[in-house]
PDB file of N, CA and C in Angstrom:
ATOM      1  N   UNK A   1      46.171 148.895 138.286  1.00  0.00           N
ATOM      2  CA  UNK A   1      45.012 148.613 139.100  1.00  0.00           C
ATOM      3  C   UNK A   1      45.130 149.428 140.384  1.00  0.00           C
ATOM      4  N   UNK A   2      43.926 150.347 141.116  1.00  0.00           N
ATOM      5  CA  UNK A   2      43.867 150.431 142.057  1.00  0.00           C
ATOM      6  C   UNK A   2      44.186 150.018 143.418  1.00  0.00           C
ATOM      7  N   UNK A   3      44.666 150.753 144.402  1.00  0.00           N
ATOM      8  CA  UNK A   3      44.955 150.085 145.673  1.00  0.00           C
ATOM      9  C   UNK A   3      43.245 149.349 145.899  1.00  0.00           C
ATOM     10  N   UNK A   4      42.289 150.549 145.415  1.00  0.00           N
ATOM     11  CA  UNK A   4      40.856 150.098 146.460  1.00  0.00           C
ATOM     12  C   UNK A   4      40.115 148.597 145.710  1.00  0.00           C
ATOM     13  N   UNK A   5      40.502 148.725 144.144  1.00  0.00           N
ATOM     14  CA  UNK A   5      40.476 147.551 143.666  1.00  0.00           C
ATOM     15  C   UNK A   5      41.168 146.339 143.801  1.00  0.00           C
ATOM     16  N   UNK A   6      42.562 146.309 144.096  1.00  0.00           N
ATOM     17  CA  UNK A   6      43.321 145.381 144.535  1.00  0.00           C
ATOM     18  C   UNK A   6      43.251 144.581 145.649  1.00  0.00           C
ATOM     19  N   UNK A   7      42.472 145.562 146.763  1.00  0.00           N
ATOM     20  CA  UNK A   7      41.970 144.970 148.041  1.00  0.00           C
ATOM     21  C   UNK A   7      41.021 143.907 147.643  1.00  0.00           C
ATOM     22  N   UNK A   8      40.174 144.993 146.621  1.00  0.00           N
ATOM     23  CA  UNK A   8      38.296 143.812 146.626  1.00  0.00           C
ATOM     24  C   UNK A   8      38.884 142.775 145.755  1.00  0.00           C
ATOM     25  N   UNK A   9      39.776 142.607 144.750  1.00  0.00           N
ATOM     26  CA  UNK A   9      40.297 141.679 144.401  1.00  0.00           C
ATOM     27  C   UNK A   9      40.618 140.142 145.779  1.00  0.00           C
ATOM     28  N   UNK A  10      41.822 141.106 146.257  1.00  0.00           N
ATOM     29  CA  UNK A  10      42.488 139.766 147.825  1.00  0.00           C
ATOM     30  C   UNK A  10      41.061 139.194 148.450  1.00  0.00           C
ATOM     31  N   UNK A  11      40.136 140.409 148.521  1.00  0.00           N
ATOM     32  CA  UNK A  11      39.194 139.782 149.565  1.00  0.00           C
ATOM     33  C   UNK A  11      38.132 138.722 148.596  1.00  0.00           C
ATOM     34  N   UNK A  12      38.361 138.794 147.549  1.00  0.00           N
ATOM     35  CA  UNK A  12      37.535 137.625 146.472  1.00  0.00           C
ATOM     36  C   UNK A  12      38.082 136.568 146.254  1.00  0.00           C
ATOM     37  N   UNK A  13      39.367 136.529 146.196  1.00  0.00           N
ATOM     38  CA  UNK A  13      40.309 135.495 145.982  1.00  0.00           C
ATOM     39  C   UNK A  13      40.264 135.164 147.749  1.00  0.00           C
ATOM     40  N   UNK A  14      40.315 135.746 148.180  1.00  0.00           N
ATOM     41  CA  UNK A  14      40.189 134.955 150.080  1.00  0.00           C
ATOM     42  C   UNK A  14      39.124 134.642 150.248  1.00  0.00           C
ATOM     43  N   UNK A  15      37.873 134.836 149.620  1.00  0.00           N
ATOM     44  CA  UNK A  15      36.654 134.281 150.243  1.00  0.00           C
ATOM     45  C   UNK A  15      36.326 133.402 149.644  1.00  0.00           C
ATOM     46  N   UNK A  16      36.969 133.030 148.104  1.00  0.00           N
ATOM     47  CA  UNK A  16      36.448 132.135 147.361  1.00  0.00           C
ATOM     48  C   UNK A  16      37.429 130.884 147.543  1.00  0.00           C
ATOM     49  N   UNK A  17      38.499 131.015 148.835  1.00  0.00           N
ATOM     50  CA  UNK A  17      39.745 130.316 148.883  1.00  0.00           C
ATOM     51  C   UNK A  17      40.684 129.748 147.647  1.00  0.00           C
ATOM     52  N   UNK A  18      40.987 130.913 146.781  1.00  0.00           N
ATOM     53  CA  UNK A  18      41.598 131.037 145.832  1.00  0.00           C
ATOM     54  C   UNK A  18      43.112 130.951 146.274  1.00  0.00           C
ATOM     55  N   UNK A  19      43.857 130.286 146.007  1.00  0.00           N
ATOM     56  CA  UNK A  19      45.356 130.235 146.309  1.00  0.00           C
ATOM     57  C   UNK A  19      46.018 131.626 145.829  1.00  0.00           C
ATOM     58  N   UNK A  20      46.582 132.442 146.214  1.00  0.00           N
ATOM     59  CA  UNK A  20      47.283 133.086 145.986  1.00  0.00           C
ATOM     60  C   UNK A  20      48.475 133.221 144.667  1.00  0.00           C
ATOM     61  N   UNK A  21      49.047 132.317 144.603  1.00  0.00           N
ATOM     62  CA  UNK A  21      49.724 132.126 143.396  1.00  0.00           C
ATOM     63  C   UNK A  21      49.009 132.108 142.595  1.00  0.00           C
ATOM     64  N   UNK A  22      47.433 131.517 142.575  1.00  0.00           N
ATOM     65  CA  UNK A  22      46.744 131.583 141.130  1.00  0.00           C
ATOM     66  C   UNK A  22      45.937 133.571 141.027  1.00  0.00           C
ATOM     67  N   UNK A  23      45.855 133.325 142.123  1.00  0.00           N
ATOM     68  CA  UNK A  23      45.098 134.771 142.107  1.00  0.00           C
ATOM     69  C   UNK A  23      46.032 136.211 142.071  1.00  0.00           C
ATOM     70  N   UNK A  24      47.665 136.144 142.124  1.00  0.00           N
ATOM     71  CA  UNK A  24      47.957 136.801 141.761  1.00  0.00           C
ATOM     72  C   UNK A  24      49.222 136.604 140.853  1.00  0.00           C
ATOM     73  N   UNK A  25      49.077 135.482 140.238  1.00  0.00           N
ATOM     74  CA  UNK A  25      50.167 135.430 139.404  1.00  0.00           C
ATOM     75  C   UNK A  25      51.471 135.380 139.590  1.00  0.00           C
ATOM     76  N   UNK A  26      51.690 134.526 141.212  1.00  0.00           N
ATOM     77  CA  UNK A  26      52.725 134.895 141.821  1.00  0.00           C
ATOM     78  C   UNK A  26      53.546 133.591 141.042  1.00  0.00           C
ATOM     79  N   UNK A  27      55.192 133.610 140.822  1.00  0.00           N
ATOM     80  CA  UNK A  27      56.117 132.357 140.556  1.00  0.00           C
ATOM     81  C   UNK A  27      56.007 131.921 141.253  1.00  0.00           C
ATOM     82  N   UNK A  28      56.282 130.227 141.336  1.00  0.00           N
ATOM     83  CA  UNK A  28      56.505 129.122 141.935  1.00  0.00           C
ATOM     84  C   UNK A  28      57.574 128.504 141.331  1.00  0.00           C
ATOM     85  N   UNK A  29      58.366 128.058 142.390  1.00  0.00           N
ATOM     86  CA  UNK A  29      59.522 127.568 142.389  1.00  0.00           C
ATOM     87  C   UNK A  29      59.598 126.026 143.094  1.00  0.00           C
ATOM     88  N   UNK A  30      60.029 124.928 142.233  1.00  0.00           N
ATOM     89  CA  UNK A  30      60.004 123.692 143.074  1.00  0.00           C
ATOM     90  C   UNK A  30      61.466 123.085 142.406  1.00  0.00           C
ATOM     91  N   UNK A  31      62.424 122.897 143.577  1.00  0.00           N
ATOM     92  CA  UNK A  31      63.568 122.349 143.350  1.00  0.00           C
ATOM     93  C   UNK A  31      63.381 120.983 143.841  1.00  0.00           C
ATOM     94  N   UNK A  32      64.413 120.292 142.811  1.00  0.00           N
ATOM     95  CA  UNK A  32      64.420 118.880 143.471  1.00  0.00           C
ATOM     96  C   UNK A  32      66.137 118.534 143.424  1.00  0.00           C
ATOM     97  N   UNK A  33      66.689 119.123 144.583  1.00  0.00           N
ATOM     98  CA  UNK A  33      67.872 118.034 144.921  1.00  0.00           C
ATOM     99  C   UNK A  33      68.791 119.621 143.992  1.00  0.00           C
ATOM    100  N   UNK A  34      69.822 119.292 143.983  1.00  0.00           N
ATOM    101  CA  UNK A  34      70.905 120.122 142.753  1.00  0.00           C
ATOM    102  C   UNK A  34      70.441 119.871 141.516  1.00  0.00           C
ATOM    103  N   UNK A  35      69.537 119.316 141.070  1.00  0.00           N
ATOM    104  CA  UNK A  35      69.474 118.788 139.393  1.00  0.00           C
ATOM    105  C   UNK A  35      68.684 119.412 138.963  1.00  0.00           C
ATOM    106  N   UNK A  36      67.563 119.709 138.965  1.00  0.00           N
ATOM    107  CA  UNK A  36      66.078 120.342 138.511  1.00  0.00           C
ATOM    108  C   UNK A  36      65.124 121.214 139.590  1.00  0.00           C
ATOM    109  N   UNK A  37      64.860 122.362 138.794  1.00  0.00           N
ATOM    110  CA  UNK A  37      63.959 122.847 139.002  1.00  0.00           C
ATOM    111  C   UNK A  37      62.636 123.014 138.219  1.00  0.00           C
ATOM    112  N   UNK A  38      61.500 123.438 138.572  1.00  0.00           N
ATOM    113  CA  UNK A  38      60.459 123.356 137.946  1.00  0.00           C
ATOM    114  C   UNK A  38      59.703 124.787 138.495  1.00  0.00           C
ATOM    115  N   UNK A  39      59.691 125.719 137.419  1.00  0.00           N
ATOM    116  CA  UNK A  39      59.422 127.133 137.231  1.00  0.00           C
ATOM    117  C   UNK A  39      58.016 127.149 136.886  1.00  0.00           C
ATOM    118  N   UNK A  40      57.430 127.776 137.606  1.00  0.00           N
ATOM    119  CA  UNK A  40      55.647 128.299 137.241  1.00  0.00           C
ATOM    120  C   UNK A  40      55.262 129.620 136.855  1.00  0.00           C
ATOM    121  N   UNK A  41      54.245 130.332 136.412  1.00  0.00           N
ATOM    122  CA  UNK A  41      54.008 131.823 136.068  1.00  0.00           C
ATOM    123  C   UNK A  41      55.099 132.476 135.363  1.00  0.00           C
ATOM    124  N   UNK A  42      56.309 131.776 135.061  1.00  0.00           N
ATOM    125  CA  UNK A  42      56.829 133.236 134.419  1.00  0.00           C
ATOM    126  C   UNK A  42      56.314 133.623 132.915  1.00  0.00           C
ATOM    127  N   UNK A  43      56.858 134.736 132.625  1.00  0.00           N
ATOM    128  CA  UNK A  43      55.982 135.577 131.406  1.00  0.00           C
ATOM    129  C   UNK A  43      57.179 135.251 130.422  1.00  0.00           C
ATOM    130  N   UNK A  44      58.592 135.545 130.142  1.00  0.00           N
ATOM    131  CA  UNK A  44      59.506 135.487 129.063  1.00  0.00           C
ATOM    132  C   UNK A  44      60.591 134.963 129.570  1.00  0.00           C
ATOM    133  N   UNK A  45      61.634 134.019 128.535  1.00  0.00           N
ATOM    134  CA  UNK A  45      63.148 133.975 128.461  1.00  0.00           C
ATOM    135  C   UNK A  45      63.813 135.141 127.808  1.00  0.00           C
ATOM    136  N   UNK A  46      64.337 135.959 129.013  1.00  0.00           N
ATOM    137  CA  UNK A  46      65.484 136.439 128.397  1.00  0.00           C
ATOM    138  C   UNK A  46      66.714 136.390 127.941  1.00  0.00           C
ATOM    139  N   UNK A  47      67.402 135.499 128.838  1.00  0.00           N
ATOM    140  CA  UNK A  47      68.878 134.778 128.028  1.00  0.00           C
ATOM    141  C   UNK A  47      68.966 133.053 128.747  1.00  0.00           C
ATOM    142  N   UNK A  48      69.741 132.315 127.935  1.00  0.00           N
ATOM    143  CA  UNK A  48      69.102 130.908 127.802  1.00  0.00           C
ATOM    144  C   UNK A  48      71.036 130.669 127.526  1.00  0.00           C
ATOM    145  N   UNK A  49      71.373 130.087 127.977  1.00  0.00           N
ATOM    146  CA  UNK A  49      73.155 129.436 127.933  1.00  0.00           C
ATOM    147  C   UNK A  49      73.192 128.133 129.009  1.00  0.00           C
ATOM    148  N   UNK A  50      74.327 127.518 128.776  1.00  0.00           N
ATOM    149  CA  UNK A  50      74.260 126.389 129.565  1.00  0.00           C
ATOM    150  C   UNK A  50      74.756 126.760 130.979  1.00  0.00           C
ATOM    151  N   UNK A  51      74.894 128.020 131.153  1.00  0.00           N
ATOM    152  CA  UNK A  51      75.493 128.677 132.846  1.00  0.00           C
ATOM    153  C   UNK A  51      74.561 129.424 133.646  1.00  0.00           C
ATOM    154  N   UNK A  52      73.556 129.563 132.778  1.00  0.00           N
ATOM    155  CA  UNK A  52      72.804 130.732 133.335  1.00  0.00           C
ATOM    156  C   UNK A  52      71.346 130.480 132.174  1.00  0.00           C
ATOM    157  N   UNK A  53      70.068 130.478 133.088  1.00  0.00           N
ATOM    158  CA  UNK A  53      68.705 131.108 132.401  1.00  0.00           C
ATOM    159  C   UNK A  53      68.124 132.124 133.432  1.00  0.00           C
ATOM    160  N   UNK A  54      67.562 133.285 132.214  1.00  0.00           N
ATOM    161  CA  UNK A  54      67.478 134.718 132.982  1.00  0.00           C
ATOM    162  C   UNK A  54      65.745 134.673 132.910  1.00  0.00           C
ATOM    163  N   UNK A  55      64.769 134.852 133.503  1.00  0.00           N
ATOM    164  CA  UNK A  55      63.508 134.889 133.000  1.00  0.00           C
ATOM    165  C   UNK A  55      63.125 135.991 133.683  1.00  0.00           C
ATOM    166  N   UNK A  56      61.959 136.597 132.768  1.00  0.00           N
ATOM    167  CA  UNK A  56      60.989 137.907 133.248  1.00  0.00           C
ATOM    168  C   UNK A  56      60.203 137.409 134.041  1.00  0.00           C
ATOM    169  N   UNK A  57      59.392 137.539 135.254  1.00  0.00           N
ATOM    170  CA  UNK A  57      58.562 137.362 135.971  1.00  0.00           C
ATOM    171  C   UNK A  57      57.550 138.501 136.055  1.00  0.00           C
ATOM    172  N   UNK A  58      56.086 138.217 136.698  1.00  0.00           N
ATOM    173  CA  UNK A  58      55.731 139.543 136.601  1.00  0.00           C
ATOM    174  C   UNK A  58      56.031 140.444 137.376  1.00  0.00           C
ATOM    175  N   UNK A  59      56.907 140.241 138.452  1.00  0.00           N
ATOM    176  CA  UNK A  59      57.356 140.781 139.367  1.00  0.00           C
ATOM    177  C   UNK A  59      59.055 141.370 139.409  1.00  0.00           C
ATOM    178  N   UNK A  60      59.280 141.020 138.580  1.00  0.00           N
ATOM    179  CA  UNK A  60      61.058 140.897 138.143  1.00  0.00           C
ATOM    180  C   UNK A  60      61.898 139.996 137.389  1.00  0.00           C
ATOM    181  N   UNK A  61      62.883 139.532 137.768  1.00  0.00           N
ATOM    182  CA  UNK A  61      63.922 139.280 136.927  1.00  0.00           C
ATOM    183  C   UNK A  61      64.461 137.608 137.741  1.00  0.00           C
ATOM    184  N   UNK A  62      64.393 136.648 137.038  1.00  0.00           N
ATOM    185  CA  UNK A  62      64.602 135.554 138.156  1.00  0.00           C
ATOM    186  C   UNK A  62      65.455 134.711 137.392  1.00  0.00           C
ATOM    187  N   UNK A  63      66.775 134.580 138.136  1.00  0.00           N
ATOM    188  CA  UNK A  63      68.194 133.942 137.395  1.00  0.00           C
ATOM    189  C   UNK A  63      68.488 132.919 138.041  1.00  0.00           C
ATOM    190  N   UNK A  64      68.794 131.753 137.178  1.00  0.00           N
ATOM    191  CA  UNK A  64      69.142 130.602 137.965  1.00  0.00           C
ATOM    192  C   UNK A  64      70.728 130.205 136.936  1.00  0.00           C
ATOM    193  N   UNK A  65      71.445 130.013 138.145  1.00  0.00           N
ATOM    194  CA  UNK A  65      73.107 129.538 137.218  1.00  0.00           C
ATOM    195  C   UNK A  65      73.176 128.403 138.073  1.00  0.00           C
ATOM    196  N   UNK A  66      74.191 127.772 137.230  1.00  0.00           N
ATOM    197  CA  UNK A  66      74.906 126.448 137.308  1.00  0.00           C
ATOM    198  C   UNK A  66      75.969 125.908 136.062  1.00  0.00           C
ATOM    199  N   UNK A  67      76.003 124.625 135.901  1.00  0.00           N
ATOM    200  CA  UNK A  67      76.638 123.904 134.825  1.00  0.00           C
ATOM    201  C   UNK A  67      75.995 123.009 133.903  1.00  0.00           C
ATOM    202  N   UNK A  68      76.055 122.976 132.842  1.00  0.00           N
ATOM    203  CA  UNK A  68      75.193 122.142 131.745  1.00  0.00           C
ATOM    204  C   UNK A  68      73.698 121.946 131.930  1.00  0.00           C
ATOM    205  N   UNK A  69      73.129 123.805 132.422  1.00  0.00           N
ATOM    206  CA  UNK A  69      71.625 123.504 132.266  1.00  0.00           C
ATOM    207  C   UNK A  69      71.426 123.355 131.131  1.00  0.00           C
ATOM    208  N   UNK A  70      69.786 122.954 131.254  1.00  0.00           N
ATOM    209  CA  UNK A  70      69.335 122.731 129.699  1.00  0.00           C
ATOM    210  C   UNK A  70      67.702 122.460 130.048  1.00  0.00           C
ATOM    211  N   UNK A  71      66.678 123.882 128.955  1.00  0.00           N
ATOM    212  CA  UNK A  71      65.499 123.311 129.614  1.00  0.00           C
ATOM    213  C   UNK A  71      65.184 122.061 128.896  1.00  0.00           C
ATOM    214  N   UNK A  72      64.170 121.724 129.647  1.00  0.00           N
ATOM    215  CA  UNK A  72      63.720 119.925 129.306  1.00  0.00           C
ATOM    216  C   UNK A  72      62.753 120.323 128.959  1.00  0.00           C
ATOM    217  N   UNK A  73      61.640 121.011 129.035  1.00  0.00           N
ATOM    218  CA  UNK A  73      60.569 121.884 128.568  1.00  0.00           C
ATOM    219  C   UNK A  73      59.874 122.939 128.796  1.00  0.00           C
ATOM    220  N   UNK A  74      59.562 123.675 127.764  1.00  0.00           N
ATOM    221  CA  UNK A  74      58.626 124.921 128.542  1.00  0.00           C
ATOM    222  C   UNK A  74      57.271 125.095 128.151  1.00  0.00           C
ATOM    223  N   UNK A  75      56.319 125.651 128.292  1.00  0.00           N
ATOM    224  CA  UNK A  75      55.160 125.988 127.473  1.00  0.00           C
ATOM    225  C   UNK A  75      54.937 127.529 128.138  1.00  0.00           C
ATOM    226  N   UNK A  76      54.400 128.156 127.913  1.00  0.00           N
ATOM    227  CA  UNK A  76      53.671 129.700 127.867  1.00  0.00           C
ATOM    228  C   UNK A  76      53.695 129.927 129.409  1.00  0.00           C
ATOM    229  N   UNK A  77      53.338 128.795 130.079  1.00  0.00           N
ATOM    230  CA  UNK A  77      53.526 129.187 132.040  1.00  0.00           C
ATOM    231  C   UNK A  77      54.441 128.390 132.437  1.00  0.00           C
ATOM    232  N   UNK A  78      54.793 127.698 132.098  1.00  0.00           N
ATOM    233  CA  UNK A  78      56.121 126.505 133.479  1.00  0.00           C
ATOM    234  C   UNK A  78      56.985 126.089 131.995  1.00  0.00           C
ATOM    235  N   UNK A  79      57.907 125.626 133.069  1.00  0.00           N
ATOM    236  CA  UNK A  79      59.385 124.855 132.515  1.00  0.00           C
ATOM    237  C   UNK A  79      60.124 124.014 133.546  1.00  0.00           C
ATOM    238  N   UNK A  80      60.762 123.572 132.794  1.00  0.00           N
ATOM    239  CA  UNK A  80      61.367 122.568 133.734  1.00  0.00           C
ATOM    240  C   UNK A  80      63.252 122.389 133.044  1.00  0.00           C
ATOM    241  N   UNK A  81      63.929 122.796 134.395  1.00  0.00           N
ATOM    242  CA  UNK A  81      65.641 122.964 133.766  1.00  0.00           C
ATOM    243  C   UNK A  81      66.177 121.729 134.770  1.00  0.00           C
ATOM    244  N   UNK A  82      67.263 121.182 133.767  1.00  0.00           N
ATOM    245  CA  UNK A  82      67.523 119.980 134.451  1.00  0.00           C
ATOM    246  C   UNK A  82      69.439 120.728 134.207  1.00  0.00           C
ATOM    247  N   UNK A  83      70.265 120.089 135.650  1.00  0.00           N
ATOM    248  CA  UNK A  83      71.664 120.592 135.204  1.00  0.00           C
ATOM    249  C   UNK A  83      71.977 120.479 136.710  1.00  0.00           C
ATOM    250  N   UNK A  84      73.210 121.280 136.959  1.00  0.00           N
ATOM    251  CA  UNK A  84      74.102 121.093 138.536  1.00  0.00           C
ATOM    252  C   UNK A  84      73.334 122.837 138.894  1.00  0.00           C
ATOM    253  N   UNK A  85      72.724 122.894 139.549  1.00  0.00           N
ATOM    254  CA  UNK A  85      72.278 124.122 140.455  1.00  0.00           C
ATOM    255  C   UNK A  85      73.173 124.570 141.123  1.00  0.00           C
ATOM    256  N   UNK A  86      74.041 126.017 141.102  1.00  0.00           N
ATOM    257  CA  UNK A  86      74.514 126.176 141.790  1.00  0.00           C
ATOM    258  C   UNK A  86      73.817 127.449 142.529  1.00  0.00           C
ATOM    259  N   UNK A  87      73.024 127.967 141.955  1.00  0.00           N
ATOM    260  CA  UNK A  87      72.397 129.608 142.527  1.00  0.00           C
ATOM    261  C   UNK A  87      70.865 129.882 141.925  1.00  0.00           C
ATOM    262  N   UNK A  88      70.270 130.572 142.588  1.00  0.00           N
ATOM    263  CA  UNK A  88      68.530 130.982 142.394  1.00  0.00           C
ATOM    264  C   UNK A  88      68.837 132.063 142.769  1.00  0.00           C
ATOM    265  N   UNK A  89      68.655 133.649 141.781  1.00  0.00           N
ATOM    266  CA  UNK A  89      68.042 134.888 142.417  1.00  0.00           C
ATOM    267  C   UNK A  89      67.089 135.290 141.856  1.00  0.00           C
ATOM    268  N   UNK A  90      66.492 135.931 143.186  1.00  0.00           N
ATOM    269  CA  UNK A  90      65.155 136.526 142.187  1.00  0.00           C
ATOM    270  C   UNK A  90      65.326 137.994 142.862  1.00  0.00           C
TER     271      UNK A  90
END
């Protein structure tokens, strides 16, 4: 997509007070405590172990480690990993 299109895009999604995360597909991230997180927008699992889940974003690569994760569910946009959190990179 265009820079000049990408603008008239922001300025449609800003005038129509479109949240940003929906209007550009940005991840969302909601931790609760060391135990769970709850993942939004991503596109693929790439590797899935009880130390580490690796996911594609549309923006990159977003790794979360710990001990005895395990997702609790996913569907096509969100998931939800329950386990001891020890690290988030994106």
């Amino acid at each position: 997509m265009s820079q000049k299109k990408k603008s008239f895009y922001q300025i449609v999604a800003a005038q129509m007070q479109i949240p940003r995360d929906l209007s550009e597909g940005a991840v969302l991230l909601s931790v609760t405590g060391k135990e769970e997180i709850f993942i939004e927008n991503y596109k693929s699992i790439l590797e899935y172990t009880d130390q580490r889940v690796l996911l594609q974003t549309k923006s990159g690569k977003l790794e979360v480690k710990g001990k005895n994760l395990h997702i609790v569910y996913y569907t096509c946009a969100e998931m939800r990993i329950e386990g001891v959190l020890e690290s988030i990179h994106y």
